[in-house]
C-alpha atoms as a PDB file:
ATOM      1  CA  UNK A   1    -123.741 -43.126 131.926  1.00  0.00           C
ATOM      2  CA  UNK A   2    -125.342 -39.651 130.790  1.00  0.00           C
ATOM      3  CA  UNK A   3    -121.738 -38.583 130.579  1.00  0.00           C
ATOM      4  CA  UNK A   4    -120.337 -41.150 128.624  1.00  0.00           C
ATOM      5  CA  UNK A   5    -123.048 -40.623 126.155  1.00  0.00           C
ATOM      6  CA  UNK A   6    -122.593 -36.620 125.798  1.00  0.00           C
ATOM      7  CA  UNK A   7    -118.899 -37.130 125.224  1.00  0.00           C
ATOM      8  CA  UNK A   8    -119.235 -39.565 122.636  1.00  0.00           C
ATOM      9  CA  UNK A   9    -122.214 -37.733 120.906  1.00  0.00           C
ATOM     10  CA  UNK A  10    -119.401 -34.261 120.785  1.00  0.00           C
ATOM     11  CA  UNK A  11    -116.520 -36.994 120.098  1.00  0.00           C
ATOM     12  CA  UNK A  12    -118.956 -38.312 117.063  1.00  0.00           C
ATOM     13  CA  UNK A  13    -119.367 -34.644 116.106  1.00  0.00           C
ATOM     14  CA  UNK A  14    -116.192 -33.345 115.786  1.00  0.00           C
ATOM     15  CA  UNK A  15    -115.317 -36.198 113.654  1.00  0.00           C
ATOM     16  CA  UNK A  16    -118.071 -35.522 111.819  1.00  0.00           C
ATOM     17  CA  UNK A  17    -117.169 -31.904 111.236  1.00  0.00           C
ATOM     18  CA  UNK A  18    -113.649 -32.719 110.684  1.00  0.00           C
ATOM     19  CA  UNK A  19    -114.453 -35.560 107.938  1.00  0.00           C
ATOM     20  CA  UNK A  20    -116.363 -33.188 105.897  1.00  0.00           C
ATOM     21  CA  UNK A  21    -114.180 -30.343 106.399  1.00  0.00           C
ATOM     22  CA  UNK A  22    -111.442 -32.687 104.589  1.00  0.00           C
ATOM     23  CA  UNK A  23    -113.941 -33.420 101.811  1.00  0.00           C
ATOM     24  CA  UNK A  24    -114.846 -29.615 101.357  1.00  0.00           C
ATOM     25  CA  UNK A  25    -111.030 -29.097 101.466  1.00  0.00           C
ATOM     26  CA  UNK A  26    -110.775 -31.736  98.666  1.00  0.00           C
ATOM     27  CA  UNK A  27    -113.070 -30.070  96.548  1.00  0.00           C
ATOM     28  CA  UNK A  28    -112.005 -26.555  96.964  1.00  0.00           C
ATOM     29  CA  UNK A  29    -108.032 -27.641  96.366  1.00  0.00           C
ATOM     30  CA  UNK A  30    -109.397 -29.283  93.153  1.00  0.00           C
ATOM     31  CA  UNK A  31    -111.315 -26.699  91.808  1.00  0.00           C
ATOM     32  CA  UNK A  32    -108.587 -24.292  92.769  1.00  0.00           C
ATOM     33  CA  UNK A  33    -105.904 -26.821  91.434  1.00  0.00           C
ATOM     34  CA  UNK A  34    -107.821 -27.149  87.801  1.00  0.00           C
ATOM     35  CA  UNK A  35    -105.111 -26.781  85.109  1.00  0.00           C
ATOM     36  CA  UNK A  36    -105.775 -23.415  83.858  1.00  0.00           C
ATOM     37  CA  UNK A  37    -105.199 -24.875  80.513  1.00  0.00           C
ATOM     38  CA  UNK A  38    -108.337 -23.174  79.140  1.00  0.00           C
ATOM     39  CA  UNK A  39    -106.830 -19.925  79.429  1.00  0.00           C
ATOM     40  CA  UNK A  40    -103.885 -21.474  77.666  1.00  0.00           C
ATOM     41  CA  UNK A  41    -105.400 -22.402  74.594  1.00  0.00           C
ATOM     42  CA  UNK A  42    -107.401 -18.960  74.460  1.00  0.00           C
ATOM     43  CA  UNK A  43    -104.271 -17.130  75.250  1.00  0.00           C
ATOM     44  CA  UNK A  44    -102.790 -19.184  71.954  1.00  0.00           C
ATOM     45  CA  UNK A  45    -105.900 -18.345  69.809  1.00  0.00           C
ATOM     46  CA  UNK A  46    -105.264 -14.744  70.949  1.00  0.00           C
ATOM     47  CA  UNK A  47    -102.078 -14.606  70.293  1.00  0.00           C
ATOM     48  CA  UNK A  48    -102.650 -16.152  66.558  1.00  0.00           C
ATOM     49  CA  UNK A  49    -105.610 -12.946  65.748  1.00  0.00           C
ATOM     50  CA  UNK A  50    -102.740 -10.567  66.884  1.00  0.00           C
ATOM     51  CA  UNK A  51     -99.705 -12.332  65.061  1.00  0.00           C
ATOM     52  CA  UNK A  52     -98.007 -12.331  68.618  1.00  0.00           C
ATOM     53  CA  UNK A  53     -95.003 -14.525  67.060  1.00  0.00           C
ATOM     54  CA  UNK A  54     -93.464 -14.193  70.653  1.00  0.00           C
ATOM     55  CA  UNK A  55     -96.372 -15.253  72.796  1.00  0.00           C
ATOM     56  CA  UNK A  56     -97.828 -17.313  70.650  1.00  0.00           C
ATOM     57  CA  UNK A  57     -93.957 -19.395  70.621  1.00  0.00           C
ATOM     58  CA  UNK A  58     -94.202 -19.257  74.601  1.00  0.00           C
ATOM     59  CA  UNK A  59     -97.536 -21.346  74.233  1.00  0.00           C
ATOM     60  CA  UNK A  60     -95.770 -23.647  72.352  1.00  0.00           C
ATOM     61  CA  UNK A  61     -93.049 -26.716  73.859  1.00  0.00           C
ATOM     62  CA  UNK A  62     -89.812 -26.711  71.562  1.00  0.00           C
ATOM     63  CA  UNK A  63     -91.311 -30.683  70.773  1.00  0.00           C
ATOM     64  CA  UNK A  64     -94.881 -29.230  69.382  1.00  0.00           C
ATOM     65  CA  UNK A  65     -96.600 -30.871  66.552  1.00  0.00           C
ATOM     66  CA  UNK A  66     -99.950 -30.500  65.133  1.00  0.00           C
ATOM     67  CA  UNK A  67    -101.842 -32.200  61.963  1.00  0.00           C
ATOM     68  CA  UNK A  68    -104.423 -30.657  60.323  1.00  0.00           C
ATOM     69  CA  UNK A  69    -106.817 -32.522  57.455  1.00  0.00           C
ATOM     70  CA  UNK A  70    -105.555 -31.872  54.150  1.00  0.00           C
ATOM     71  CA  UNK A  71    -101.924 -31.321  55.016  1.00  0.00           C
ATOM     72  CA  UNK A  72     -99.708 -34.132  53.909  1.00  0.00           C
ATOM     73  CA  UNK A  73     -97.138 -34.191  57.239  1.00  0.00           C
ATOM     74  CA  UNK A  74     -96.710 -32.947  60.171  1.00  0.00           C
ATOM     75  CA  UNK A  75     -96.335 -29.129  61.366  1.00  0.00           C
ATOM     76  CA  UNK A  76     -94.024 -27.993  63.855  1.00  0.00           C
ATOM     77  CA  UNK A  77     -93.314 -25.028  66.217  1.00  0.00           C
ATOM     78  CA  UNK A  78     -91.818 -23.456  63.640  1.00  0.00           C
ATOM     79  CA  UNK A  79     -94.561 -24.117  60.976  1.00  0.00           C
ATOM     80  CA  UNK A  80     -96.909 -22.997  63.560  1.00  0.00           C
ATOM     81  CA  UNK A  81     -95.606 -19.674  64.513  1.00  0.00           C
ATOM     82  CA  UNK A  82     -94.697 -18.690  61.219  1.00  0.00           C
ATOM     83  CA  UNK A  83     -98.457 -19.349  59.548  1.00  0.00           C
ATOM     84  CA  UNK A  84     -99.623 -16.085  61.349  1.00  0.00           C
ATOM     85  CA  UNK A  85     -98.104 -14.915  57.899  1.00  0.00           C
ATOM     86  CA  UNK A  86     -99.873 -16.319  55.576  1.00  0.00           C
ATOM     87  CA  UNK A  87    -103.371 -16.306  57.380  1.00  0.00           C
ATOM     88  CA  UNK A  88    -104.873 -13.750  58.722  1.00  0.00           C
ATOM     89  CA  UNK A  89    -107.585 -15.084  61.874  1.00  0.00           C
ATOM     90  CA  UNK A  90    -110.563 -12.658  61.448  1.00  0.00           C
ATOM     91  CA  UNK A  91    -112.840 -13.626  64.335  1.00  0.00           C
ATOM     92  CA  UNK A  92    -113.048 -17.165  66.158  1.00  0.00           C
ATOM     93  CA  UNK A  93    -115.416 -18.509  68.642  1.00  0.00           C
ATOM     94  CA  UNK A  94    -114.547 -21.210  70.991  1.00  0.00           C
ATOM     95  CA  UNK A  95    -116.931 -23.378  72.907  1.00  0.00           C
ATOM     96  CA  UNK A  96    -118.043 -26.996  74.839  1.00  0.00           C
ATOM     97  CA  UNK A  97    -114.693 -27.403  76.418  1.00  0.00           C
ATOM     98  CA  UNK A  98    -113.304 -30.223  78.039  1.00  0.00           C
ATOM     99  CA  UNK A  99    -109.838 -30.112  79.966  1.00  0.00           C
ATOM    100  CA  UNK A 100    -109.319 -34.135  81.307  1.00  0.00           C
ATOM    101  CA  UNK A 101    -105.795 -34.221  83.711  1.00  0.00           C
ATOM    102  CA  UNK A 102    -103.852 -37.392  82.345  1.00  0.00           C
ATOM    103  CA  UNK A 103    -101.332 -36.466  84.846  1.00  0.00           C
ATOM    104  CA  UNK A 104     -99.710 -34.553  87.407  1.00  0.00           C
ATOM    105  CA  UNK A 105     -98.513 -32.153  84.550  1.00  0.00           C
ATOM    106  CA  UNK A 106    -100.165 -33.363  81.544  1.00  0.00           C
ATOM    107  CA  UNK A 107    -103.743 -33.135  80.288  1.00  0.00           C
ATOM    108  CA  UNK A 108    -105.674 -33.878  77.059  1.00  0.00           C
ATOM    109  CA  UNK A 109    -107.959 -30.595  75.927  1.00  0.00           C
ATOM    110  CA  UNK A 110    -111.093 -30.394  73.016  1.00  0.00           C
ATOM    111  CA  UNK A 111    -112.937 -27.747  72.174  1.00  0.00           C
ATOM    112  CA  UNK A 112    -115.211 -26.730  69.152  1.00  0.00           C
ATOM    113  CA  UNK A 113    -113.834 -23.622  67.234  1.00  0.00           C
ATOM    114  CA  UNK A 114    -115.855 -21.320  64.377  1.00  0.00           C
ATOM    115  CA  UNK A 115    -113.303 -18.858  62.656  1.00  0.00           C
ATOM    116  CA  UNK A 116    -113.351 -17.179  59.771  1.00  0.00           C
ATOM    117  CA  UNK A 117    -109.627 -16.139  58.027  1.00  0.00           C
ATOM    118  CA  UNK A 118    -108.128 -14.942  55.133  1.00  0.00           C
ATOM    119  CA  UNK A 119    -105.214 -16.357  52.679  1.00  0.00           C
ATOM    120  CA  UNK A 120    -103.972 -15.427  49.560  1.00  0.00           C
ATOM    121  CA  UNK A 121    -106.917 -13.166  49.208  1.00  0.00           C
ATOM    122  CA  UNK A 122    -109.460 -15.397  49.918  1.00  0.00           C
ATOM    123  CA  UNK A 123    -112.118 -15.288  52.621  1.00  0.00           C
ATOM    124  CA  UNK A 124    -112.225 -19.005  54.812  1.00  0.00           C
ATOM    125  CA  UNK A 125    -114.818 -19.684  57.601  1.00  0.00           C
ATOM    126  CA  UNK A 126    -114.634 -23.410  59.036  1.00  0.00           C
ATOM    127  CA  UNK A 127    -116.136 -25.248  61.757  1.00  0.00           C
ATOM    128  CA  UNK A 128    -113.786 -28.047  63.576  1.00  0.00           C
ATOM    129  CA  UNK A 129    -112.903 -29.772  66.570  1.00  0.00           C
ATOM    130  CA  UNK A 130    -109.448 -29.437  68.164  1.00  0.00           C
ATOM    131  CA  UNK A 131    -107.678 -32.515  70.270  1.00  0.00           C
ATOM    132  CA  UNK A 132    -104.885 -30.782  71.886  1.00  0.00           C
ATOM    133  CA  UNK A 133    -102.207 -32.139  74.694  1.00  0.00           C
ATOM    134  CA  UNK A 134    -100.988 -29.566  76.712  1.00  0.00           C
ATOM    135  CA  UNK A 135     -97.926 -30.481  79.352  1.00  0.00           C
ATOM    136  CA  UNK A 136     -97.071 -28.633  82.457  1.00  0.00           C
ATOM    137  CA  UNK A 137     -92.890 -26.827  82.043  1.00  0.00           C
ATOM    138  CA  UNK A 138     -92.841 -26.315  86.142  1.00  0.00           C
ATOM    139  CA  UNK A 139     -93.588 -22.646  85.016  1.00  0.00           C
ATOM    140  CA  UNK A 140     -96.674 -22.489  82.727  1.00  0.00           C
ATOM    141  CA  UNK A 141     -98.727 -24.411  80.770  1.00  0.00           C
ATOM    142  CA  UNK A 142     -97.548 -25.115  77.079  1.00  0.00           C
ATOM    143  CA  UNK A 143     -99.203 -26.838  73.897  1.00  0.00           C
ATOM    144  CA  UNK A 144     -97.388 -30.247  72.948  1.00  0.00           C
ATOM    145  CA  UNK A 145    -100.066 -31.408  70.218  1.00  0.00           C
ATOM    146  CA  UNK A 146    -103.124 -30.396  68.280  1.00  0.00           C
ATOM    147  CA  UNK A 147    -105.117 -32.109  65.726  1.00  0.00           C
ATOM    148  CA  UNK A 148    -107.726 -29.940  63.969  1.00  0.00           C
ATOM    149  CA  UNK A 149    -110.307 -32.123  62.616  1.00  0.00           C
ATOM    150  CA  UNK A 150    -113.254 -30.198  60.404  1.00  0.00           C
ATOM    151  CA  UNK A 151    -117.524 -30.491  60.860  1.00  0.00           C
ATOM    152  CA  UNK A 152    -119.441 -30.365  58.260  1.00  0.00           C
END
């Protein structure tokens, strides 16, 4: 009877061990697995400061679109890369981000951004938050649409 008992006590055990061996497994892969979507978005912003036309076109899918308050339609890939030459991003903070998976290769991103940047002469500084949907190509992570919306 002793004997019976050990073995089930080290059968009980190793399940044990095993079960939360899985669930530490589980956890690691999806910390490890996180979309690195983050880096994305401040590889974009990066990009933008430096007028990167070429990496900052990478981050973007050929479908992108953005809307931004105060423009009348809707901005494109084109109308995205191409603004790095007409404003000139002076410094830009970026903070209290969330990255939420909608998918195996989608996810929904917001963040708060402060950046100051110059047009036409004139100094801007502005305070918004940024709705973004980022999809995953098979080979890297690329922006498919961003909404700035301003704080006061």
């Amino acid at each position: 009877m002793q004997k019976i008992l050990i073995t089930g006590m080290l059968l009980w055990s190793m399940v044990s061990a095993v079960t939360a061996l899985e669930a530490q497994t589980v956890k690691t892969t999806h910390i490890v697995g996180k979309p690195p979507v983050e880096a994305q978005v401040r590889k974009l912003w990066e990009a933008f400061k430096n007028k990167d036309k070429a990496t900052l076109s990478s981050l973007l899918d050929d479908g992108f679109r953005m809307f931004e308050e105060g423009l009348t339609t809707f901005g494109d890939k084109k109308t995205e890369v191409n603004a790095v030459d007409e404003f000139d991003l002076l410094n830009y903070t970026l903070s209290d981000f969330t990255v939420k998976p909608t998918g195996p290769n989608t996810a929904v991103v917001t963040y708060i951004a402060q950046y100051e940047g110059k047009s036409g002469g004139e100094i801007s500084k502005a305070k918004s938050v940024f709705g973004e949907f980022w999809v995953h190509t098979g080979i890297e992570w690329k922006a498919l649409y961003l909404q700035e919306t301003y704080l006061k």
